[in-house]
Protein backbone atom coordinates (compact mmCIF):
# COMPACT_ATOMS: atom_id res chain seq x y z
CA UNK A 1 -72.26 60.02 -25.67
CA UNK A 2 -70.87 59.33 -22.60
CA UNK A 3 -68.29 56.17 -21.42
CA UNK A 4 -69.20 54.61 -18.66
CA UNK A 5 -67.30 51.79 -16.93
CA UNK A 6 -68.91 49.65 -13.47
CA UNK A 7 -66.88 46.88 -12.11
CA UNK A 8 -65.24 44.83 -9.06
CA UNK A 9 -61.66 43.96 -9.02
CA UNK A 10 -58.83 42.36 -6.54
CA UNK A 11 -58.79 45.41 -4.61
CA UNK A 12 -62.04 44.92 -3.14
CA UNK A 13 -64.15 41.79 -4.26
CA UNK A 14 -63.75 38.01 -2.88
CA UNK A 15 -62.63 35.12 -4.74
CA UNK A 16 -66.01 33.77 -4.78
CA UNK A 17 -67.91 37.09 -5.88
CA UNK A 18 -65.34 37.03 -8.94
CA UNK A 19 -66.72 34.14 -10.17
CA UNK A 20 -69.64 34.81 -9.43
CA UNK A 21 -69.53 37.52 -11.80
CA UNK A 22 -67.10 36.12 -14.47
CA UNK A 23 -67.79 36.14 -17.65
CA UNK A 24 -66.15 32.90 -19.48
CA UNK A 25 -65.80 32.59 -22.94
CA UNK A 26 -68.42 30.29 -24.09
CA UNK A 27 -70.85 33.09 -21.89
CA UNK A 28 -69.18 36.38 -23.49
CA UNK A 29 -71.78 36.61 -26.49
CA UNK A 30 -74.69 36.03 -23.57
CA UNK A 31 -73.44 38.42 -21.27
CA UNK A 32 -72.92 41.10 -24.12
CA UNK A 33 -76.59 40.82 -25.62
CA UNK A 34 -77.82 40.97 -21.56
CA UNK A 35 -75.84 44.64 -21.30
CA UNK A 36 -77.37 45.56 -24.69
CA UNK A 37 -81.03 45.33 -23.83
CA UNK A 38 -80.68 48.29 -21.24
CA UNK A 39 -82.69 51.10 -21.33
CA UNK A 40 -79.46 53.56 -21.54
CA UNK A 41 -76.96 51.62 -23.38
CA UNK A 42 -75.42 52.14 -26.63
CA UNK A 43 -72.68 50.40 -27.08
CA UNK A 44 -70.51 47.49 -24.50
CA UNK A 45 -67.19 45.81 -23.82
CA UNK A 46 -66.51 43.33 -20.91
CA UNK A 47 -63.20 42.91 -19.56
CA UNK A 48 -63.35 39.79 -17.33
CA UNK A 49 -60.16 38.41 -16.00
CA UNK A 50 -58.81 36.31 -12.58
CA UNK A 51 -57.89 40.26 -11.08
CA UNK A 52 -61.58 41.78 -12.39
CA UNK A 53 -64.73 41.92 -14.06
CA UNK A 54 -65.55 44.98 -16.00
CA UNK A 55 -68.22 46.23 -18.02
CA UNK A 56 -67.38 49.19 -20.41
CA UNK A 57 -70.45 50.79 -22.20
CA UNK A 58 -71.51 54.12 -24.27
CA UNK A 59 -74.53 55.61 -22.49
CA UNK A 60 -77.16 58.05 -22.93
CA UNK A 61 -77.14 59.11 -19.19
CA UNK A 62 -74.65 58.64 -16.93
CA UNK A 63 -76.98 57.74 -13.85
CA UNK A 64 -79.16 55.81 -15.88
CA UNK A 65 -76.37 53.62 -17.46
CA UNK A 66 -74.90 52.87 -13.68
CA UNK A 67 -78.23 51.94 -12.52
CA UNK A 68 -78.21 49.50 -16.13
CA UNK A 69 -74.95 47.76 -15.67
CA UNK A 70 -75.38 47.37 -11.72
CA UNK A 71 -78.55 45.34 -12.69
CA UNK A 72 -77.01 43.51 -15.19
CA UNK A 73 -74.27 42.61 -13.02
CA UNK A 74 -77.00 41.46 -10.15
CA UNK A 75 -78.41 39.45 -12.47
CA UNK A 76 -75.40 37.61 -14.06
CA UNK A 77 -74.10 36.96 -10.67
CA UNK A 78 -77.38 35.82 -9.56
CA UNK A 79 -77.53 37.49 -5.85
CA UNK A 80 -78.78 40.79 -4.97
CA UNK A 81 -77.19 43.85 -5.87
CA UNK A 82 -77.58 44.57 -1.77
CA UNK A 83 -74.79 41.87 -1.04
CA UNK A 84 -72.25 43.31 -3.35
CA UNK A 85 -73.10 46.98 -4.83
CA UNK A 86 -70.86 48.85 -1.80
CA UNK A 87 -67.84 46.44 -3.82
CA UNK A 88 -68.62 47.89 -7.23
CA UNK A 89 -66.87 51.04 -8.69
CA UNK A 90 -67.81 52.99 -11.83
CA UNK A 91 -65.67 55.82 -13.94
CA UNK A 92 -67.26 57.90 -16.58
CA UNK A 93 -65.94 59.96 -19.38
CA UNK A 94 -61.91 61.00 -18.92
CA UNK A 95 -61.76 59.09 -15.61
CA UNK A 96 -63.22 56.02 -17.32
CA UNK A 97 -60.90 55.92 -20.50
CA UNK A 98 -57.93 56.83 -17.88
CA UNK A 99 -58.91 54.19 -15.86
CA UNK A 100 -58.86 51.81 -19.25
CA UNK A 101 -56.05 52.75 -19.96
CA UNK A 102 -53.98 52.00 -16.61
CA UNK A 103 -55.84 48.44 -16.77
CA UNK A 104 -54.16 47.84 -19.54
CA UNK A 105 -50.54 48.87 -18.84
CA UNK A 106 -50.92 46.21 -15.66
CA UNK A 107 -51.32 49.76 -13.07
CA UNK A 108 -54.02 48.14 -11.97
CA UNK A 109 -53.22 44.64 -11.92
CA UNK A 110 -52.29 42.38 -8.94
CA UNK A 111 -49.18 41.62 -10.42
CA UNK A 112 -48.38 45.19 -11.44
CA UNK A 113 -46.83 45.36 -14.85
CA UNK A 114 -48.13 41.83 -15.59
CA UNK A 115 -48.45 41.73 -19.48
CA UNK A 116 -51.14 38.90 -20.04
CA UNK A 117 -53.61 42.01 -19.38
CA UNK A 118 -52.93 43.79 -22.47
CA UNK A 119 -54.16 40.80 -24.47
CA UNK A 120 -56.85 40.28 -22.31
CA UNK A 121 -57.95 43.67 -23.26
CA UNK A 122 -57.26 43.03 -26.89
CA UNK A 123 -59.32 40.22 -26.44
CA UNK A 124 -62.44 42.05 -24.40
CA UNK A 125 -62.12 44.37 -27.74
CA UNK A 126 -62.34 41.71 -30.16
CA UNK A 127 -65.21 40.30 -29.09
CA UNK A 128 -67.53 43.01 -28.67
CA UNK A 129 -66.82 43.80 -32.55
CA UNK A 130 -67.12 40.66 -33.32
CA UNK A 131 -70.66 40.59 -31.44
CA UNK A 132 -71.50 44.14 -32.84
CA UNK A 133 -71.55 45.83 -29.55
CA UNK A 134 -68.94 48.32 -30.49
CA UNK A 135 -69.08 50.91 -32.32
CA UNK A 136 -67.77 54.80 -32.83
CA UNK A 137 -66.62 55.54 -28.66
CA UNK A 138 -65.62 52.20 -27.31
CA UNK A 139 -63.52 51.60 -31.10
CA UNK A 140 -61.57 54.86 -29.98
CA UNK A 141 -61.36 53.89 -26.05
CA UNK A 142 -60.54 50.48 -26.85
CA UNK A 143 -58.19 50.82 -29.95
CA UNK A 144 -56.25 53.31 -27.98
CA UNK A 145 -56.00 51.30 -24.74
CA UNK A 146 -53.89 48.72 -26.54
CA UNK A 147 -51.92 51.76 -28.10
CA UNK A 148 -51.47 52.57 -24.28
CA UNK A 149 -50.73 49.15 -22.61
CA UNK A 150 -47.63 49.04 -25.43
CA UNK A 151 -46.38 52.40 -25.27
CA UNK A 152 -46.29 52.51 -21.43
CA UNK A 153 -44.23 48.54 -21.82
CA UNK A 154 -41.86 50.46 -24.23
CA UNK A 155 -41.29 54.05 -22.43
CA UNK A 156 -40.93 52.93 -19.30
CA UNK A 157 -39.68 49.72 -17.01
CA UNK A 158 -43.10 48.63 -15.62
CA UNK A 159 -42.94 45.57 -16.80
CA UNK A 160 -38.94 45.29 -15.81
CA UNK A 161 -38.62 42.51 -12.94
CA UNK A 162 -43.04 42.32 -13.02
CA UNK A 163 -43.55 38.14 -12.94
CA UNK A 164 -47.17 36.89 -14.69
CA UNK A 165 -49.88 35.83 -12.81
CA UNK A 166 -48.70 32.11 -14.16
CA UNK A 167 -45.26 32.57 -12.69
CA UNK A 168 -46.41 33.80 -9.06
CA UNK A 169 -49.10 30.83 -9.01
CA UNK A 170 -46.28 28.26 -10.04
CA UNK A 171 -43.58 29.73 -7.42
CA UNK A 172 -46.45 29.38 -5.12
CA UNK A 173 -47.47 25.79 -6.14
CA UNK A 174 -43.47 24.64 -6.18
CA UNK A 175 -43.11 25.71 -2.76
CA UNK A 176 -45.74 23.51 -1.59
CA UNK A 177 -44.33 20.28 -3.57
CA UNK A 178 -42.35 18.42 -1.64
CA UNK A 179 -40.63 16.79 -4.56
CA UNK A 180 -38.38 18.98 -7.22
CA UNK A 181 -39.08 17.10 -10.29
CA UNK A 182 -42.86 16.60 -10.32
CA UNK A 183 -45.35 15.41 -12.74
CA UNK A 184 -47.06 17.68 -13.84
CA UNK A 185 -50.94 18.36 -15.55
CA UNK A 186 -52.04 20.27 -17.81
CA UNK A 187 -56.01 20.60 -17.16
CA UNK A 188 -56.85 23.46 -19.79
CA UNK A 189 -54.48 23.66 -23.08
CA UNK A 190 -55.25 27.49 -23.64
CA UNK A 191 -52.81 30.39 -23.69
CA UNK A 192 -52.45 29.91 -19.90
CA UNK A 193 -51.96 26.01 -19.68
CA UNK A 194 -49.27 26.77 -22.58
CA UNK A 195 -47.51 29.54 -20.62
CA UNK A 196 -47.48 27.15 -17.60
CA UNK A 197 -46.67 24.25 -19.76
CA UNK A 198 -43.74 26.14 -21.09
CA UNK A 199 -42.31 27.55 -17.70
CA UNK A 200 -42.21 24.34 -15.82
CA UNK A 201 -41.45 21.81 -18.74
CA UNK A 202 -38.20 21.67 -18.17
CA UNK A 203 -38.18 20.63 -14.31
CA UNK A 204 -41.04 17.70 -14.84
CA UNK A 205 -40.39 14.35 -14.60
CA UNK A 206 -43.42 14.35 -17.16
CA UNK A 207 -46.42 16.48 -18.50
CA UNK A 208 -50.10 15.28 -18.77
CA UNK A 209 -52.07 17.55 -20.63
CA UNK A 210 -56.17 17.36 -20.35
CA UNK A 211 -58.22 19.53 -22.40
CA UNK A 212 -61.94 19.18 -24.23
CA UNK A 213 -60.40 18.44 -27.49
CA UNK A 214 -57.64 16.19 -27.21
CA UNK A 215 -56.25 17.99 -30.98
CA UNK A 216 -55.63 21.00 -28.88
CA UNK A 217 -53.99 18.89 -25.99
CA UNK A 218 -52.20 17.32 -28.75
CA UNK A 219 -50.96 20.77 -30.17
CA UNK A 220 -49.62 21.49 -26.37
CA UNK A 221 -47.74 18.76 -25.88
CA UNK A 222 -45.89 19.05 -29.71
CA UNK A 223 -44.67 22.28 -27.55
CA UNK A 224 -44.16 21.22 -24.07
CA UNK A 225 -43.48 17.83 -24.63
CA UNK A 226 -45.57 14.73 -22.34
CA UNK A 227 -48.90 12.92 -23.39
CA UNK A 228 -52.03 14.60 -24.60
CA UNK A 229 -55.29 13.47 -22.72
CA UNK A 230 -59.11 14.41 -23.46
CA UNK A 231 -61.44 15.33 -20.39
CA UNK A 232 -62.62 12.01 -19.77
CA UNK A 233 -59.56 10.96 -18.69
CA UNK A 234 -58.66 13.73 -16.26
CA UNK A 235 -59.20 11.01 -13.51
CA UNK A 236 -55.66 9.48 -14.60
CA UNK A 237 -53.97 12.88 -14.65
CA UNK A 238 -55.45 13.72 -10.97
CA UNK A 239 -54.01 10.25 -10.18
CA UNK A 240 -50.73 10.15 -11.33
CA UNK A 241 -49.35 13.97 -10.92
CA UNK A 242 -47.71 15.47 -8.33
CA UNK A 243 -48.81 19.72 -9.58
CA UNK A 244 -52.07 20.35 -11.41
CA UNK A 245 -52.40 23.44 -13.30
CA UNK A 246 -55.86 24.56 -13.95
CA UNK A 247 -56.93 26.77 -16.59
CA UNK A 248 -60.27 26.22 -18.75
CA UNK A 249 -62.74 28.35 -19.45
CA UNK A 250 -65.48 26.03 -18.36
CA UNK A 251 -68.18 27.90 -16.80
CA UNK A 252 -68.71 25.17 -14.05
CA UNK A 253 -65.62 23.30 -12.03
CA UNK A 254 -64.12 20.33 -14.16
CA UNK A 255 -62.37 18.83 -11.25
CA UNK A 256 -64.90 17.81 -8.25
CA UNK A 257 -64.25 17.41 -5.08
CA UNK A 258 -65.73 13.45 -5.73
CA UNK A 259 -63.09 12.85 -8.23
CA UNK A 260 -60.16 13.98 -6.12
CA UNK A 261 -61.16 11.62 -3.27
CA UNK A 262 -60.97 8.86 -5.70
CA UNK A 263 -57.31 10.04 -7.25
CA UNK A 264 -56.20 10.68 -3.37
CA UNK A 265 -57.33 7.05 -2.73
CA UNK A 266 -55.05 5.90 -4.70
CA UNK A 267 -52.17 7.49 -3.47
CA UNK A 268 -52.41 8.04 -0.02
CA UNK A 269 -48.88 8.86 0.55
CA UNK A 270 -48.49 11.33 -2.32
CA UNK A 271 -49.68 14.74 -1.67
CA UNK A 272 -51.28 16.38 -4.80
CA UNK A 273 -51.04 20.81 -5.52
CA UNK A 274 -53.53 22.20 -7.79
CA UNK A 275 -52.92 26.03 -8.87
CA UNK A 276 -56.40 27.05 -10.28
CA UNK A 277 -55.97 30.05 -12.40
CA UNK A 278 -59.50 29.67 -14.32
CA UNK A 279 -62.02 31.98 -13.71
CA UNK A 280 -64.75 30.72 -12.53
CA UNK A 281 -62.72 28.27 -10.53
CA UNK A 282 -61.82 25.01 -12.45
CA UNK A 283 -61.85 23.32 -8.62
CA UNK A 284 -65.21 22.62 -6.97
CA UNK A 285 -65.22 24.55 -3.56
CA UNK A 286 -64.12 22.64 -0.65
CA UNK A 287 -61.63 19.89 -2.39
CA UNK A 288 -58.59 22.23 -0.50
CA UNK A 289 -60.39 20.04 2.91
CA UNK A 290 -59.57 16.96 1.26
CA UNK A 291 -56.72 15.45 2.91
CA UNK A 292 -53.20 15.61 0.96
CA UNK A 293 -54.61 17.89 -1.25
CA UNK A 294 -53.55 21.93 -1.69
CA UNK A 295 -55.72 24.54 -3.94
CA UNK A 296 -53.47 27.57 -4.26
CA UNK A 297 -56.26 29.69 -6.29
CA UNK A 298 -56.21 33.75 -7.18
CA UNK A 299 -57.39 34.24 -3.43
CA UNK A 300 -54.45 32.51 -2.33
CA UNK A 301 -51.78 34.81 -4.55
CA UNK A 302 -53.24 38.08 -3.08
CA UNK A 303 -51.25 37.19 -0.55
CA UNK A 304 -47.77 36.22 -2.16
CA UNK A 305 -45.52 39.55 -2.39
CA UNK A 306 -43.43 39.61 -5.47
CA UNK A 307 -40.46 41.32 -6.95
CA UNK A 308 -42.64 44.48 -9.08
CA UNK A 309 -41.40 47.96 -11.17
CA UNK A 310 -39.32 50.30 -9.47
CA UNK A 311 -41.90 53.46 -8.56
CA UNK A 312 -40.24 55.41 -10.90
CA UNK A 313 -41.28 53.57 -13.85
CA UNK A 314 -44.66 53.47 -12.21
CA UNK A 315 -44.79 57.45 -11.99
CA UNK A 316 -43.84 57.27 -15.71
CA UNK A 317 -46.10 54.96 -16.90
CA UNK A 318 -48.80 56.79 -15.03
CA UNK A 319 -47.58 60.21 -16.72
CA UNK A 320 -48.35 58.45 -19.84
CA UNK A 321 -52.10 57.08 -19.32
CA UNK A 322 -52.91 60.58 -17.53
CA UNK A 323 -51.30 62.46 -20.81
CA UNK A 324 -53.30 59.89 -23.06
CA UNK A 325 -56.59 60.22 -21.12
CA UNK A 326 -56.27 63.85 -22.11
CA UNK A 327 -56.04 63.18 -25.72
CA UNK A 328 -59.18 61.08 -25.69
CA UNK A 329 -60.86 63.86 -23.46
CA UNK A 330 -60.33 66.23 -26.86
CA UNK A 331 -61.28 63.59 -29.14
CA UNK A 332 -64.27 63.10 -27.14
CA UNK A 333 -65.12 66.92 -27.04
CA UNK A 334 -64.34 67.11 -30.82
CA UNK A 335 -66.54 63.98 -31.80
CA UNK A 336 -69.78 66.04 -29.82
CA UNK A 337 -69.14 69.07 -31.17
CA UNK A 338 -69.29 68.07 -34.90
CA UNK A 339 -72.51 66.84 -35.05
CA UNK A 340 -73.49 69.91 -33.52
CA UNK A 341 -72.50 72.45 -35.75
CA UNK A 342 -73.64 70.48 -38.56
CA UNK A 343 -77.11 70.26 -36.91
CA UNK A 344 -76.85 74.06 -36.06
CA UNK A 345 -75.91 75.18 -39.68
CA UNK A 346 -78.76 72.23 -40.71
CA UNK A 347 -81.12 74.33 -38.76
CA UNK A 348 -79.98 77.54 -40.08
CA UNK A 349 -80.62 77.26 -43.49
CA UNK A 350 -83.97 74.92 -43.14
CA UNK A 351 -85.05 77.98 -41.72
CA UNK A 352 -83.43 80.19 -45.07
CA UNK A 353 -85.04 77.71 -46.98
CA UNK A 354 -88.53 77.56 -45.18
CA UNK A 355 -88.51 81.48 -45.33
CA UNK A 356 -87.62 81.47 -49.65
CA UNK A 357 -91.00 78.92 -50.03
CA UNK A 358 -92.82 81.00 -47.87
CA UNK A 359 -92.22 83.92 -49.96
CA UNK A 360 -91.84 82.25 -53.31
CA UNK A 361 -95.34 83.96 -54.44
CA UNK A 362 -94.20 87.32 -54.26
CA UNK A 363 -90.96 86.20 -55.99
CA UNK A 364 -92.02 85.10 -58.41
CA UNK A 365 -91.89 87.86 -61.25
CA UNK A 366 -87.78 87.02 -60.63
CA UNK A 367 -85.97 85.18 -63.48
CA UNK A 368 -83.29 82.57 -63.11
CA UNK A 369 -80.59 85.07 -62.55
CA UNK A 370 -82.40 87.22 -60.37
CA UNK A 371 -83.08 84.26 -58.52
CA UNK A 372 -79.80 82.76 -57.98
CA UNK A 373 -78.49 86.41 -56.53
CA UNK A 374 -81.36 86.19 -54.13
CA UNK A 375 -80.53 82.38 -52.85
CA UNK A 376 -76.63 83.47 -52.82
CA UNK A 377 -77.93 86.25 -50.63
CA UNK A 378 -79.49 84.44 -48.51
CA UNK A 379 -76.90 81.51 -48.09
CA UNK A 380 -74.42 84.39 -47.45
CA UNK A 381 -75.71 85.87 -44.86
CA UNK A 382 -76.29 82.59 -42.96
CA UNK A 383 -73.30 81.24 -43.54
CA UNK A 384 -71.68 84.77 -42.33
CA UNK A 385 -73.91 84.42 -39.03
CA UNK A 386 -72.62 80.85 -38.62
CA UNK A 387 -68.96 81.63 -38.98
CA UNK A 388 -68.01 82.95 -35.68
CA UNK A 389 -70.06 81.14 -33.70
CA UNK A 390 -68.67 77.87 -35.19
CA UNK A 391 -65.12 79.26 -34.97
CA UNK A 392 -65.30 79.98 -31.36
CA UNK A 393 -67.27 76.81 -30.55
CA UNK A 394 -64.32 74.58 -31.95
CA UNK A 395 -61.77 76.33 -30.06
CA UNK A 396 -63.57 76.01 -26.78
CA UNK A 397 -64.46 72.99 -27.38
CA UNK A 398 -60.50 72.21 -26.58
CA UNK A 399 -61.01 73.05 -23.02
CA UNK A 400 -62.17 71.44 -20.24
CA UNK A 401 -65.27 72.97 -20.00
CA UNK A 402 -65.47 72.27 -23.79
CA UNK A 403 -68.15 69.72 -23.65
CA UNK A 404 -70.63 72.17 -21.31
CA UNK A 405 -70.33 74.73 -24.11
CA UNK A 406 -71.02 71.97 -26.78
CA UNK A 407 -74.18 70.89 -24.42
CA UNK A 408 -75.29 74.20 -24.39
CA UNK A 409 -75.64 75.33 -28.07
CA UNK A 410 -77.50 71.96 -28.18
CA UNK A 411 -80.12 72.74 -25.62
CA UNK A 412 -80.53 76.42 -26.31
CA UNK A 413 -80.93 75.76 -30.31
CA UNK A 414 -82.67 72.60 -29.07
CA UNK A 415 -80.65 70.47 -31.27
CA UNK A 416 -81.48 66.91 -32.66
CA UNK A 417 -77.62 66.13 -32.49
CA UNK A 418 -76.76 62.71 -33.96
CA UNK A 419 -72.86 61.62 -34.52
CA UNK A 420 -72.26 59.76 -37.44
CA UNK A 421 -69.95 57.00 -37.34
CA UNK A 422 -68.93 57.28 -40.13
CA UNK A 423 -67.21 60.66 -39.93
CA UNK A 424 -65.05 58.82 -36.87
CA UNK A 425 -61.77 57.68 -37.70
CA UNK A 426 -62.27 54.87 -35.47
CA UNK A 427 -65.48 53.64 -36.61
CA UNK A 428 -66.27 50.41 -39.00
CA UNK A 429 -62.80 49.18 -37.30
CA UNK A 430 -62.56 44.92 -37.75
CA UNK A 431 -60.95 42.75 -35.87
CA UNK A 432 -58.11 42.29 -38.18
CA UNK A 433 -57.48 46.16 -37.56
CA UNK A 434 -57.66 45.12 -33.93
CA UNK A 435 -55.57 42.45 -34.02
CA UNK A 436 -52.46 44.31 -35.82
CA UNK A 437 -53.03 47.43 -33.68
CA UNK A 438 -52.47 44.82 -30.48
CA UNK A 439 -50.15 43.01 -31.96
């Protein structure tokens, strides 16, 4: 059982390669079953967000499950692994849950502190047990994580003075306006468009909101206030507002470069910014050429320095994942080593047992009694045989080199070690579990 986590992110990876790679929601069930059919892997989880794309998995081996999820992530992006493997990082075991962990307190974010990562983790969670695709090790990583993202929000100020993602991308998109009370669109009526919606209300002259279902547009607007709009009429919105906020989770652009000629032709003196916050891109590549028209898109807010945490509430909230990573570490070590004393002491008295058969011939002038003492005998001695080894095994199993003492009794007894869910206390957890944990 080992956790195993290969991604891109911000840090390193291009705007394009990031979607490219992203996984939207319509997709998430695809790209889960695609992880799945690998040789090496167990269980998976895939964060994908504007800052990253992350795939989280159980594995058999740990260089067999890289050389998995780099293929899978070759193939989803649909370019060789050449062009973009040097951009990828992986984590396994404690580095990989500590590294989960600081993902979701926003340590890793480009807005650090940001909090809309904590329910995009949540969410990443959700849907793997929803798809079956976690079980016993990414339940514990995963339910934890959220555990982590609120404590560190609680204990500490790292998300004191830490704007969103939304409210970088808006400062940027105002400054670009030349006009203080513009009209606004909506294109997208998800969590996003409604933290947008909600932030900027209050300055429009009016709100257009465009979404796939105008009942969800509809639903927006009861909120934000303006007019609710279905897709097919996103050709008015581009024409009449001033700021377009972009936020689907279409796996292809909605807006094309064709239809923003046409809005721009109608209103040549009246520049138009679009803030794209979907990933993949809700703008077709190239429209920011068009003239009168600005695409301020995550690529564009790498740049933007904001107002963050104060380091010391980063050192604390760092403190805390490294102190949690820890606690999974001995869970982890714990989880191995059950299985294997129950297969040791398994294998202990097969072998009592095989050796009473073998000699049940010449035993059997013994009567019920005489019987019983013998099999008490027997079981004693085993179980007296077992008791220090399985005493010292579970307190070294508490230290670092824990696991290597767990792998060993395995391989020297030569083990058939299998961990039973079951016996986890995270296992067989549903999403409603998930949902209150998060909540």
């Amino acid at each position: 059982m080992t956790l195993l986590v290969l991604g891109v992110s911000h840090r390193s990876a291009s705007a394009d390669l990031l979607d490219e790679l992203a996984v939207p929601a319509d997709l998430h069930a695809k790209a889960l079953a695609s992880v799945m059919q690998r040789e090496h892997v167990v269980e998976a989880a895939i964060v994908s967000t504007c800052n990253r794309v992350e795939v989280y998995a159980n594995v058999t081996r740990y260089h067999g499950g890289v050389a998995d999820l780099r293929d899978h992530l070759a193939e989803w992006a649909g370019r060789p692994l050449e062009t973009f493997g040097h951009l990828t990082y992986d984590r396994f075991d404690t580095s990989a849950a500590e590294h989960l962990f600081a993902v979701a307190s926003g340590l890793d974010s480009m807005v650090v502190g940001e909090r809309q990562i904590h329910a995009q983790i949540r969410k990443a969670f959700t849907t793997a047990l929803e798809e079956g695709t976690a079980s016993t090790l990414l339940n514990r990583v995963f339910r934890q994580a959220v555990r982590v993202g609120r404590r560190t929000r609680a204990e500490t100020g790292i998300s004191e003075g830490a704007a969103s993602i939304v409210d970088v991308a808006l400062l940027a998109g105002r400054q670009a306006l030349p006009t203080t009370n513009p009209v606004v669109g909506l294109v997208g009526a998800g969590k996003i468009g409604g933290m947008a919606g909600a932030r900027i209300a209050a300055e429009a002259e009016r709100v257009l909101v465009a979404n796939r279902t105008t009942e969800k547009a509809q639903s927006l607007v009861e909120r934000v206030g303006g007019t609710a709009h279905g897709l097919d009429e996103l050709s008015t919105v581009l024409a009449q507002a001033d700021l377009i906020v972009a936020s689907t989770d279409a796996s292809q652009p909605v807006i094309s470069s064709a239809a923003l000629e046409d809005a721009m032709a109608s209103r040549p003196d009246r520049p138009l910014v679009i803030v794209d916050l979907a990933v993949p891109r809700d703008v077709e590549a190239g429209a920011h050429l068009l003239p009168g028209v600005t695409v301020v898109d995550i690529h564009a807010l790498r740049k933007i320095v904001t107002q963050g945490p104060t380091g010391d509430a980063i050192r604390d909230a760092r403190l805390i994942v490294a102190e949690e990573a820890d606690a999974f570490a001995a869970w982890s070590r714990g989880v191995q080593a059950g299985p294997t004393i129950t297969a040791l002491r398994a294998q202990a008295d097969g072998v009592r047992a095989a050796e009473m058969e073998r000699l049940s011939s010449r035993l059997s002038s013994l009567d019920d009694d005489q019987r019983d003492v013998v099999e008490a005998l027997t079981r004693g001695i085993i179980n007296t045989l077992m008791h220090q080894p399985t005493v010292r095994l579970k307190k070294l199993v508490d230290t670092p080199d824990g696991e290597r003492y767990v792998r060993a009794i395995s391989h020297l007894f030569d083990l058939d070690v299998t961990a039973d869910p079951g016996d986890d206390d995270g296992a067989g957890w549903t999403t409603a579990a998930a949902d209150d944990a998060a909540s």
